[in-house]
Protein backbone atom coordinates (compact mmCIF):
# COMPACT_ATOMS: atom_id res chain seq x y z
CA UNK A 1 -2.47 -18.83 12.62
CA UNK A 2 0.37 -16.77 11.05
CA UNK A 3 0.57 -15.80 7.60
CA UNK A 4 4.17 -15.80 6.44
CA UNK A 5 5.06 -12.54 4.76
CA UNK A 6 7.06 -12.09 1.76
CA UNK A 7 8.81 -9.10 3.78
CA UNK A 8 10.35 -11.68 5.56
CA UNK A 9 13.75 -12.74 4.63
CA UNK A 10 14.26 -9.10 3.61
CA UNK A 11 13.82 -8.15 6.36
CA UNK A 12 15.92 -10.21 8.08
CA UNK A 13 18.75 -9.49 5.41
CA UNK A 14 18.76 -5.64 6.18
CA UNK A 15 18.42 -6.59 9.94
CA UNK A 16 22.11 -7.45 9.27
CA UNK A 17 23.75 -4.67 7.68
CA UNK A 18 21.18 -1.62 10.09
CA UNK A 19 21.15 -0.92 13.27
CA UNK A 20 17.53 0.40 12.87
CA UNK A 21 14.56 -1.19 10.92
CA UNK A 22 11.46 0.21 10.22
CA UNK A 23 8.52 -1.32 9.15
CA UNK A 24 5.91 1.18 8.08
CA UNK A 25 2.47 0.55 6.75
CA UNK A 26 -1.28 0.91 7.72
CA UNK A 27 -2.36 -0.52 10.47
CA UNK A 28 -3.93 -4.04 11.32
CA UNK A 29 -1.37 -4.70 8.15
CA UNK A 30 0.79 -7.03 10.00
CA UNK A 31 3.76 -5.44 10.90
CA UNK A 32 3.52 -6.39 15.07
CA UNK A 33 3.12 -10.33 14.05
CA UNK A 34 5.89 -9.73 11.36
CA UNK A 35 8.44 -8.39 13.88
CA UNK A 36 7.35 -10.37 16.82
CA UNK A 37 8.00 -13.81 14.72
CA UNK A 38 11.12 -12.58 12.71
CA UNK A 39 12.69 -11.04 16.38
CA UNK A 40 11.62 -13.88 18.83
CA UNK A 41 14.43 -12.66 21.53
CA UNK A 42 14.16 -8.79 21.16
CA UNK A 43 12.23 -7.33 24.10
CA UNK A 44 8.63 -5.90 22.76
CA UNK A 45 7.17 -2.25 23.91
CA UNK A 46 4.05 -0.69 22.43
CA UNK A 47 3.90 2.95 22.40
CA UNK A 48 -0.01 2.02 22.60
CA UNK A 49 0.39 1.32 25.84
CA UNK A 50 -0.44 4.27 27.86
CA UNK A 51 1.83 3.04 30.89
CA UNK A 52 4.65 1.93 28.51
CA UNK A 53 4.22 5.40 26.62
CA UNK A 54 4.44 7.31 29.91
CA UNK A 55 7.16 5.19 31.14
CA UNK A 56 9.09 6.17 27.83
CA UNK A 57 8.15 10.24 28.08
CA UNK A 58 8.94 10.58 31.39
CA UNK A 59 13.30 9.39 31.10
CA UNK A 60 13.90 8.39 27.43
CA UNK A 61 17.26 8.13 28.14
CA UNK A 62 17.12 6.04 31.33
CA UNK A 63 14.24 4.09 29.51
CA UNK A 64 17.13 2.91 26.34
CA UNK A 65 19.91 2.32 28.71
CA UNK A 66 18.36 0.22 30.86
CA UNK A 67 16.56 -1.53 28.66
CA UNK A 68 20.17 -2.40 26.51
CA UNK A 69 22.52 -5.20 26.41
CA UNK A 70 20.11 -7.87 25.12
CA UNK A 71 19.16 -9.42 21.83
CA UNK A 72 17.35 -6.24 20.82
CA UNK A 73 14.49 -3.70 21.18
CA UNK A 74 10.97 -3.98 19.43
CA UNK A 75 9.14 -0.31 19.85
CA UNK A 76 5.35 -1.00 18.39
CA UNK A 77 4.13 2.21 17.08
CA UNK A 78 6.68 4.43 17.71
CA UNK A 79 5.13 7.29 16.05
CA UNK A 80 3.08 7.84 19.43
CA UNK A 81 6.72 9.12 20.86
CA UNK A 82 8.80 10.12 17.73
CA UNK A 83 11.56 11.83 19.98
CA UNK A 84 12.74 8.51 20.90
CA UNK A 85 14.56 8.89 18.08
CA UNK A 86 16.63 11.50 19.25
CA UNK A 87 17.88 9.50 22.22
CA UNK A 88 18.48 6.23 20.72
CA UNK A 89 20.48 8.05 18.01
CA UNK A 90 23.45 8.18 20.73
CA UNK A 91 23.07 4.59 20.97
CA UNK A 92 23.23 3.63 17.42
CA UNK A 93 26.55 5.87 16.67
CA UNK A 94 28.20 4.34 19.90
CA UNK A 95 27.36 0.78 19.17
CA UNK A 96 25.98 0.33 16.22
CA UNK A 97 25.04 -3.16 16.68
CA UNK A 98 22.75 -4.33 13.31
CA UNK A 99 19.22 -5.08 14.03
CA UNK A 100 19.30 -4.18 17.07
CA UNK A 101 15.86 -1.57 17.16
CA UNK A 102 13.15 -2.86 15.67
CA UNK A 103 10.38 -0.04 14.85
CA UNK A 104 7.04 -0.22 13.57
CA UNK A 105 4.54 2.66 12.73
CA UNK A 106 1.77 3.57 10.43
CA UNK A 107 1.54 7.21 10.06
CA UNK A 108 4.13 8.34 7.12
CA UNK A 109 3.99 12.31 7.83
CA UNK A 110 5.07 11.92 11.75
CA UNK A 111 7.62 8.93 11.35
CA UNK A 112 9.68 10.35 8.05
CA UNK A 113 10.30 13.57 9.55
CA UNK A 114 11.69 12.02 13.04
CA UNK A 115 13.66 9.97 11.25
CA UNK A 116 15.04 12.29 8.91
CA UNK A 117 16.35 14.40 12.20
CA UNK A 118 17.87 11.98 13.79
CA UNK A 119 18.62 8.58 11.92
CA UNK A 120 19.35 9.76 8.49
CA UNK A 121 21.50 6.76 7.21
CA UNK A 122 21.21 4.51 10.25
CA UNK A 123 17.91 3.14 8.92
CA UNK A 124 16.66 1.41 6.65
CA UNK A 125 12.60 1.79 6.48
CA UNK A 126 10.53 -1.12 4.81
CA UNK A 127 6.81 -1.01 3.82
CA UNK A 128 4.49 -4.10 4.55
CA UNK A 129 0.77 -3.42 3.34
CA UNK A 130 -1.92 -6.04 3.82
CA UNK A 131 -2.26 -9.62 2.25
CA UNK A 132 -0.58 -10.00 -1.51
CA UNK A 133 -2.64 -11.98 -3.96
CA UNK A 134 0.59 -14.38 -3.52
CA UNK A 135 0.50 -14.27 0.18
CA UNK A 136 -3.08 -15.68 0.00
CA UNK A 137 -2.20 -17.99 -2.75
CA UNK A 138 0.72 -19.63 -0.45
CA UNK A 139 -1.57 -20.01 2.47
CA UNK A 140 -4.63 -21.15 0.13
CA UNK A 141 -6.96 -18.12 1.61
CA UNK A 142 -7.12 -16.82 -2.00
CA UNK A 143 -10.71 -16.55 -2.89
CA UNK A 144 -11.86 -18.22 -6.37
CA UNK A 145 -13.70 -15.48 -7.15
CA UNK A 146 -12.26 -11.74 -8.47
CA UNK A 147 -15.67 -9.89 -6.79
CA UNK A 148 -15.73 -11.93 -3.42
CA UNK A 149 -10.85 -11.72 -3.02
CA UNK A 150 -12.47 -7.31 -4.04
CA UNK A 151 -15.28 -7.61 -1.38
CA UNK A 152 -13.50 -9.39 1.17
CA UNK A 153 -10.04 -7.01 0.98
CA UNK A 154 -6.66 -8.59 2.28
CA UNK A 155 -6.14 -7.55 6.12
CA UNK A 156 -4.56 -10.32 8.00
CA UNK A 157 -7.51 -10.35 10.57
CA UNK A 158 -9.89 -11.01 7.79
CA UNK A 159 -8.18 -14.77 7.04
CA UNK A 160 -6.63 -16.19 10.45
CA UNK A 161 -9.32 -14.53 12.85
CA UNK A 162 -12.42 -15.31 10.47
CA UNK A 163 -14.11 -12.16 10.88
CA UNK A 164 -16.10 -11.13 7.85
CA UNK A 165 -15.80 -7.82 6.05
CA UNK A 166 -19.36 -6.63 7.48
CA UNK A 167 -17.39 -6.93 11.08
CA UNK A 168 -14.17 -6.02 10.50
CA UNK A 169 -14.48 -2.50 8.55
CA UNK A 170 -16.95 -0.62 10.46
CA UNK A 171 -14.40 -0.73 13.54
CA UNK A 172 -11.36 -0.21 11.36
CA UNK A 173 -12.76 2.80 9.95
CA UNK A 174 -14.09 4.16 13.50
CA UNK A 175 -10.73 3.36 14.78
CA UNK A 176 -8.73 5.59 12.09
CA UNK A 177 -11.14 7.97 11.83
CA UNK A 178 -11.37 8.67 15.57
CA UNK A 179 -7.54 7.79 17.00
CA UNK A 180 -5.03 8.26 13.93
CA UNK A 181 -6.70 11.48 12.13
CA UNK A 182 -7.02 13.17 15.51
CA UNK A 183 -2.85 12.56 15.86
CA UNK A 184 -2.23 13.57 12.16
CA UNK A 185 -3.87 16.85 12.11
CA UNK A 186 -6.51 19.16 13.80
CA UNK A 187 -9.65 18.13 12.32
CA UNK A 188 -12.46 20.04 13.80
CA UNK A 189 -15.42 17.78 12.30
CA UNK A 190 -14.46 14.45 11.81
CA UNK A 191 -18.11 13.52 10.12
CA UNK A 192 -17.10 15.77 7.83
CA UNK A 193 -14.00 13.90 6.91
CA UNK A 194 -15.34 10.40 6.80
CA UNK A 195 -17.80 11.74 4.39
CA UNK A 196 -14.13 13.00 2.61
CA UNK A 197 -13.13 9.27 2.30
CA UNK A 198 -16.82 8.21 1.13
CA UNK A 199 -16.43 10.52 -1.52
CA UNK A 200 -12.99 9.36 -2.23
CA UNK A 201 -14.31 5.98 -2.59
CA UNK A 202 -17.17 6.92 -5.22
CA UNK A 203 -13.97 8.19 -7.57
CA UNK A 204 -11.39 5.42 -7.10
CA UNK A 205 -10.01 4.80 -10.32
CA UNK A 206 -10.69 7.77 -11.66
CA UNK A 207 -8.69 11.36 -12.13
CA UNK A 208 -8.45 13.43 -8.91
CA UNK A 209 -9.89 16.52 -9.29
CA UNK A 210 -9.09 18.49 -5.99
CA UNK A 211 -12.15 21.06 -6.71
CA UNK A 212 -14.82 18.80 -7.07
CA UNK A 213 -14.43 16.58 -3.98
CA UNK A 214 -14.09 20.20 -2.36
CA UNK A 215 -17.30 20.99 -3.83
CA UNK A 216 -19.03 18.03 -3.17
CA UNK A 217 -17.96 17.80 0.37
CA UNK A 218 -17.91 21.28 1.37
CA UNK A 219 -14.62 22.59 1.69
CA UNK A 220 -12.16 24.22 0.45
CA UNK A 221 -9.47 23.01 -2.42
CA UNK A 222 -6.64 23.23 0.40
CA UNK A 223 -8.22 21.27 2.50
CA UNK A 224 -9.04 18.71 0.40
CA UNK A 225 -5.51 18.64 -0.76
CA UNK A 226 -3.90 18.64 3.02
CA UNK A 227 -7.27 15.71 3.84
CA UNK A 228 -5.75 13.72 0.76
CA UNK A 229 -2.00 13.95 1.74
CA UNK A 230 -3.49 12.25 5.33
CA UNK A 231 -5.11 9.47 3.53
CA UNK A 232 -1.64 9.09 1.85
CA UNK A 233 0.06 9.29 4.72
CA UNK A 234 -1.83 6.60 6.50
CA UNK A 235 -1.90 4.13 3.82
CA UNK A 236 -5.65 4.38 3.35
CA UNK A 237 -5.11 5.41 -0.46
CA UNK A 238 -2.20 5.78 -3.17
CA UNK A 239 -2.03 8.15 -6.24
CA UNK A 240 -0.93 6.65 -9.12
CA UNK A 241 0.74 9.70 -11.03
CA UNK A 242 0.83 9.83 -14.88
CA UNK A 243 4.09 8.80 -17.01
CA UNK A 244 5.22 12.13 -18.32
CA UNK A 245 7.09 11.10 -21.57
CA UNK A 246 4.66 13.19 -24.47
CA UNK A 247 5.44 10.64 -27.48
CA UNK A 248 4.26 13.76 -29.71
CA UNK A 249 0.80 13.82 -27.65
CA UNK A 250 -0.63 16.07 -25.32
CA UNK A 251 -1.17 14.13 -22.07
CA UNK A 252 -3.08 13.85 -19.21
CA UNK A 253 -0.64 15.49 -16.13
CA UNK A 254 -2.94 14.93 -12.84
CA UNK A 255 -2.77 11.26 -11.17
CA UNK A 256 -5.65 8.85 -10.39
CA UNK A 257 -6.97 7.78 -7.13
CA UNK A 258 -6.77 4.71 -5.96
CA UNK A 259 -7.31 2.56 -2.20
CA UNK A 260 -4.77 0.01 -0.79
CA UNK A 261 -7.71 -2.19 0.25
CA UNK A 262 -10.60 -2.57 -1.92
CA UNK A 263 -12.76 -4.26 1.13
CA UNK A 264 -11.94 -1.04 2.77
CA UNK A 265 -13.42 0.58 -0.41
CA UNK A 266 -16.39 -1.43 -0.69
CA UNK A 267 -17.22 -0.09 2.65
CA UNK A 268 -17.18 3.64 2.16
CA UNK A 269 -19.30 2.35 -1.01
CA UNK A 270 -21.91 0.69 1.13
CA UNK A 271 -21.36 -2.33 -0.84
CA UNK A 272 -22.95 -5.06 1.61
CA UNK A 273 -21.78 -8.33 -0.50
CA UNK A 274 -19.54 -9.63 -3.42
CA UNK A 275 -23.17 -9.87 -5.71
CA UNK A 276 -23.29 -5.75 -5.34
CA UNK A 277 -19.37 -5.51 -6.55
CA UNK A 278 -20.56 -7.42 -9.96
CA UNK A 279 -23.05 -4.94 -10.99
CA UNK A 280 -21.80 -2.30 -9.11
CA UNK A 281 -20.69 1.06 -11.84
CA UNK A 282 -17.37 1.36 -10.18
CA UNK A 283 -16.22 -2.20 -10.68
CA UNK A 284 -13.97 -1.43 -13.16
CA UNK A 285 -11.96 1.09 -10.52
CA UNK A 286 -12.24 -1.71 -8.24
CA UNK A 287 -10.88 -4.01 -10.00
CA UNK A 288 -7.81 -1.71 -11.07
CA UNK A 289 -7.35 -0.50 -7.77
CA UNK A 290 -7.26 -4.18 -6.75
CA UNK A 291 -4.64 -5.22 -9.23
CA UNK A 292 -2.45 -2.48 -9.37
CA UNK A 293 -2.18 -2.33 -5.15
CA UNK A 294 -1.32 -6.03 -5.57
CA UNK A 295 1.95 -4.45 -7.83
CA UNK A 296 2.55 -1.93 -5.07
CA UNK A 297 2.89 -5.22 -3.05
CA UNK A 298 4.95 -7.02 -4.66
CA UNK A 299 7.54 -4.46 -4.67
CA UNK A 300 7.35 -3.55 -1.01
CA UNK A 301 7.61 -6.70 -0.41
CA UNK A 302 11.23 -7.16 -2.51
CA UNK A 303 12.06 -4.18 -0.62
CA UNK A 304 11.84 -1.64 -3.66
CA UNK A 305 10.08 1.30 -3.90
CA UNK A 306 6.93 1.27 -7.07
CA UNK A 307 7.73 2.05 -10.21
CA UNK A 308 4.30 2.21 -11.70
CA UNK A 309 2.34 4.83 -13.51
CA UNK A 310 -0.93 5.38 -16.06
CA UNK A 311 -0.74 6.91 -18.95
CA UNK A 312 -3.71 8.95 -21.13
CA UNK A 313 -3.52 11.45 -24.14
CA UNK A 314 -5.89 14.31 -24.05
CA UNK A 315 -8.21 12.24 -26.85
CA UNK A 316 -8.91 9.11 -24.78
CA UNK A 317 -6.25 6.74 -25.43
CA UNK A 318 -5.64 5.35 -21.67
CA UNK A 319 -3.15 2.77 -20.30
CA UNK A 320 -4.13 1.50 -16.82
CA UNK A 321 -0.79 0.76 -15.69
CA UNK A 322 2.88 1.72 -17.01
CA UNK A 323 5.73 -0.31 -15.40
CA UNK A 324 9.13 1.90 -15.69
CA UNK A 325 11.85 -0.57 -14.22
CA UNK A 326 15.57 -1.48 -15.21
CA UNK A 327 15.23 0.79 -18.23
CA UNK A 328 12.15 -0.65 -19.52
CA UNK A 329 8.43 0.39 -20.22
CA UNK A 330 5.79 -2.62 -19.89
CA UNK A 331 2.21 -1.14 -20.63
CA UNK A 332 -1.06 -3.11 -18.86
CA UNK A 333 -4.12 -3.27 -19.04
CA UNK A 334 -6.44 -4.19 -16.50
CA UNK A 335 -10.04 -6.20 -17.44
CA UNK A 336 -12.96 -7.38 -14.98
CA UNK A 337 -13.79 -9.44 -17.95
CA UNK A 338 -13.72 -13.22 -17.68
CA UNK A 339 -14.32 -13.50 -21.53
CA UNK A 340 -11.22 -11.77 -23.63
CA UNK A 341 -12.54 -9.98 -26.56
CA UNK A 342 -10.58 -8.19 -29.14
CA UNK A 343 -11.00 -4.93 -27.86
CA UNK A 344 -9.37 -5.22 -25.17
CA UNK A 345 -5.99 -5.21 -27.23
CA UNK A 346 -6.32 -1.75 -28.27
CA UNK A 347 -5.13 0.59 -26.20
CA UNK A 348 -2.12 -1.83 -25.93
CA UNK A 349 -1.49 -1.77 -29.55
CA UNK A 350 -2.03 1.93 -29.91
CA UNK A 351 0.43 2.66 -27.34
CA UNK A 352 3.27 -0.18 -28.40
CA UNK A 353 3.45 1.85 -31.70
CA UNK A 354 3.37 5.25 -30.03
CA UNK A 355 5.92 4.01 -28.11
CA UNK A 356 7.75 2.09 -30.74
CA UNK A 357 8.22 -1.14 -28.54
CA UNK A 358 7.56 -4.88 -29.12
CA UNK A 359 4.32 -5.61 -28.51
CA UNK A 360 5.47 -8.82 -27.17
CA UNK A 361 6.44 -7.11 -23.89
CA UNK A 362 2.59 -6.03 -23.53
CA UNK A 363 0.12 -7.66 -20.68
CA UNK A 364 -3.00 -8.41 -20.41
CA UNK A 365 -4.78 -8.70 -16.55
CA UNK A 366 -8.46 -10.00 -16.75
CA UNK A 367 -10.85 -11.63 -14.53
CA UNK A 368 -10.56 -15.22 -15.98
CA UNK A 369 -7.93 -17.81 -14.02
CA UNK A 370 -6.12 -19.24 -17.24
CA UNK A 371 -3.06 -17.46 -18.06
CA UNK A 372 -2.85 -17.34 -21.86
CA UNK A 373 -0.17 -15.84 -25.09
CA UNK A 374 -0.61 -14.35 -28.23
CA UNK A 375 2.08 -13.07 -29.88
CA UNK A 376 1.41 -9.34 -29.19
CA UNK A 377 0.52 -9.57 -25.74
CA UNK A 378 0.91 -11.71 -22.36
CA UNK A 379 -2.57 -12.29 -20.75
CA UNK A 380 -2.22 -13.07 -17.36
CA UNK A 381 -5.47 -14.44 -14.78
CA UNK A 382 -6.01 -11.76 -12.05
CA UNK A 383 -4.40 -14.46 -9.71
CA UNK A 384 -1.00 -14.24 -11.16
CA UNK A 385 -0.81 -10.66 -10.59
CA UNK A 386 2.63 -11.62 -8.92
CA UNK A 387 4.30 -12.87 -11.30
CA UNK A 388 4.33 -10.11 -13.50
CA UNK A 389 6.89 -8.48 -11.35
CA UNK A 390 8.83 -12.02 -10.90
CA UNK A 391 9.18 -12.64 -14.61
CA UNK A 392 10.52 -9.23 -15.73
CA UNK A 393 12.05 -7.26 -13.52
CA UNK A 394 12.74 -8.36 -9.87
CA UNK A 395 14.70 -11.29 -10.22
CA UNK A 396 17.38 -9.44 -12.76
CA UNK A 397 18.51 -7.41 -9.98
């Protein structure tokens, strides 16, 4: 069963105006189905392939030429081999046929710097990250449920091959822990750093503070910081980093931690079921982590890069997510809630006046499925995430 991706016709558009694509993002995201259905007559090569890989390593060059001349060239995981980059950059300046490589890959630190050595404006890199709330929606896979769509997570395999969360993570983690952290860096005991992600878990949503996950995993701050820039790297988490503008207050500077995949999450939490995510103390940084990596979505998936931020003074006043697009600040606030109470307009209003904008351009995410106005605020169900995006910014440019 494929799941057709929003990534889709932009992809295809760019296809016509590079000679190289990219698609970048973690893996079991997607990406190999993507490519394979949008490129039907390109020929396909994974660099996972041990014989393909060696084939490639031992003539690079003989491996491009002969290989050239028909609709176009898929290479799966290139990152395995990044100095095929070198050698197809001859290629591309000779004939610089559009869409004519197709790359995938899913480890940022080994792909960007490859690229930026050899295809520096030839390329145009796109980011595809699991199953969108509006993906699911489309394909009705979208669960009914906030805790079971947070237990459950969004990886393709998940939905068209049926396998349930308790089957699917377990594996995933072994594989990144054991294949794709041994290629990113030296890591001497890799117990050691799955116990790293664990602990990340236990603070999603929260402030990262570099010296106590040091502490509490025992090591030291830099490497903690260089274990975090992996799990950036790899798409396992994202750091949302705090909107700088003061608005006469002092403000929080360091960025919060948050996890593409809140199934993934649940995991490393040793949450076994959707009935442990309801009572569970870090629902609330699920449930933000789960909304606001649906926003990272939707702006891959336009092709844009995230605009999105948090913002807290140094006395408590918090906004879960700033939007800073087309010259505009939209404040939201996230809510597991499924009841709306009073309170939960707050922080909005506090901020709107701090910030001296109309509080109609406010919104409201909570864990009901209505979507709802009041004249200071938007209040949109958890399901619509989407359409945030869609209604005020992406479709003006």
């Amino acid at each position: 069963m494929y799941i057709k991706r929003k990534l889709e016709p932009v992809l295809i558009k760019y296809s016509t105006k590079f000679p190289v694509i990219a698609v970048v993002g973690p893996r079991q995201a997607g990406k190999t189905t993507l490519i394979k259905e949008s490129f039907k007559n390109h020929k396909y090569f994974s660099l996972e392939d041990p014989d393909t890989l060696d084939l490639i390593k031992d003539d690079p060059r003989y491996f491009l030429e002969k290989n050239y001349g028909s609709d176009g060239i898929i290479l799966d995981e290139f990152q395995n081999y990044p100095k095929i980059l070198s050698y197809m950059q001859g290629i591309v300046d000779t004939n610089r046929r559009p869409g004519y490589f197709i790359l995938t890959g899913s480890h940022n630190f080994l792909m960007n710097q490859a690229i930026s050595q050899s295809l520096a404006g030839r390329i145009a890199i796109l980011t595809l990250l699991p199953l969108s709330i509006s993906e699911l929606k489309d394909e009705n896979l979208l669960s009914n449920e906030l805790d079971l769509a947070i237990f459950k997570g969004s990886y393709p395999d998940l939905f068209h091959r049926n396998i349930s969360p308790p089957e699917f993570y377990p594996q995933y983690i072994k594989t990144y822990v054991e294949r794709d952290v041994r290629q990113l860096t030296s890591v001497v005991n890799l117990n050691t750093f799955q116990r790293f992600i664990s602990l990340c878990a236990g603070r999603i949503g929260q402030i990262l503070n570099l010296s106590s996950l040091a502490d509490d995993c025992g090591i030291n701050v830099a490497t903690a910081k260089n274990w975090i820039s992996i799990l950036e790297a790899s798409y396992i988490i994202f750091l949302l980093q705090p909107h700088f503008k003061n608005y006469s207050k002092r403000i929080i500077k360091s960025p919060k931690l948050y996890f593409y995949d809140t199934g993934l999450a649940c995991r490393l939490l040793k949450i076994e079921n959707d009935d442990q995510v309801t009572n569970h103390y870090l629902k609330g940084g699920l449930v933000e982590s789960f909304v606001i990596s649906n926003l990272y979505k939707e702006f891959y998936n336009q092709g844009k890069e995230p605009s999105l931020y948090f913002w807290r003074d140094s006395h408590g006043h918090e906004i879960d997510c700033l939007l800073d697009y087309n010259l505009e600040l939209t404040p939201i606030e996230i809510k597991s809630s499924k009841t709306i109470r009073n309170s939960f307009f707050d922080a909005l209003k506090f901020w709107s006046k701090l910030a001296g904008i109309n509080e109609h351009n406010n919104f409201l995410v909570y864990g009901g499925d209505e979507d709802l106005e009041r004249s200071f605020c938007k209040i949109v169900s958890w399901k619509n995430v989407g359409g945030i995006l869609d209604l005020k910014f992406i479709k003006k440019t």
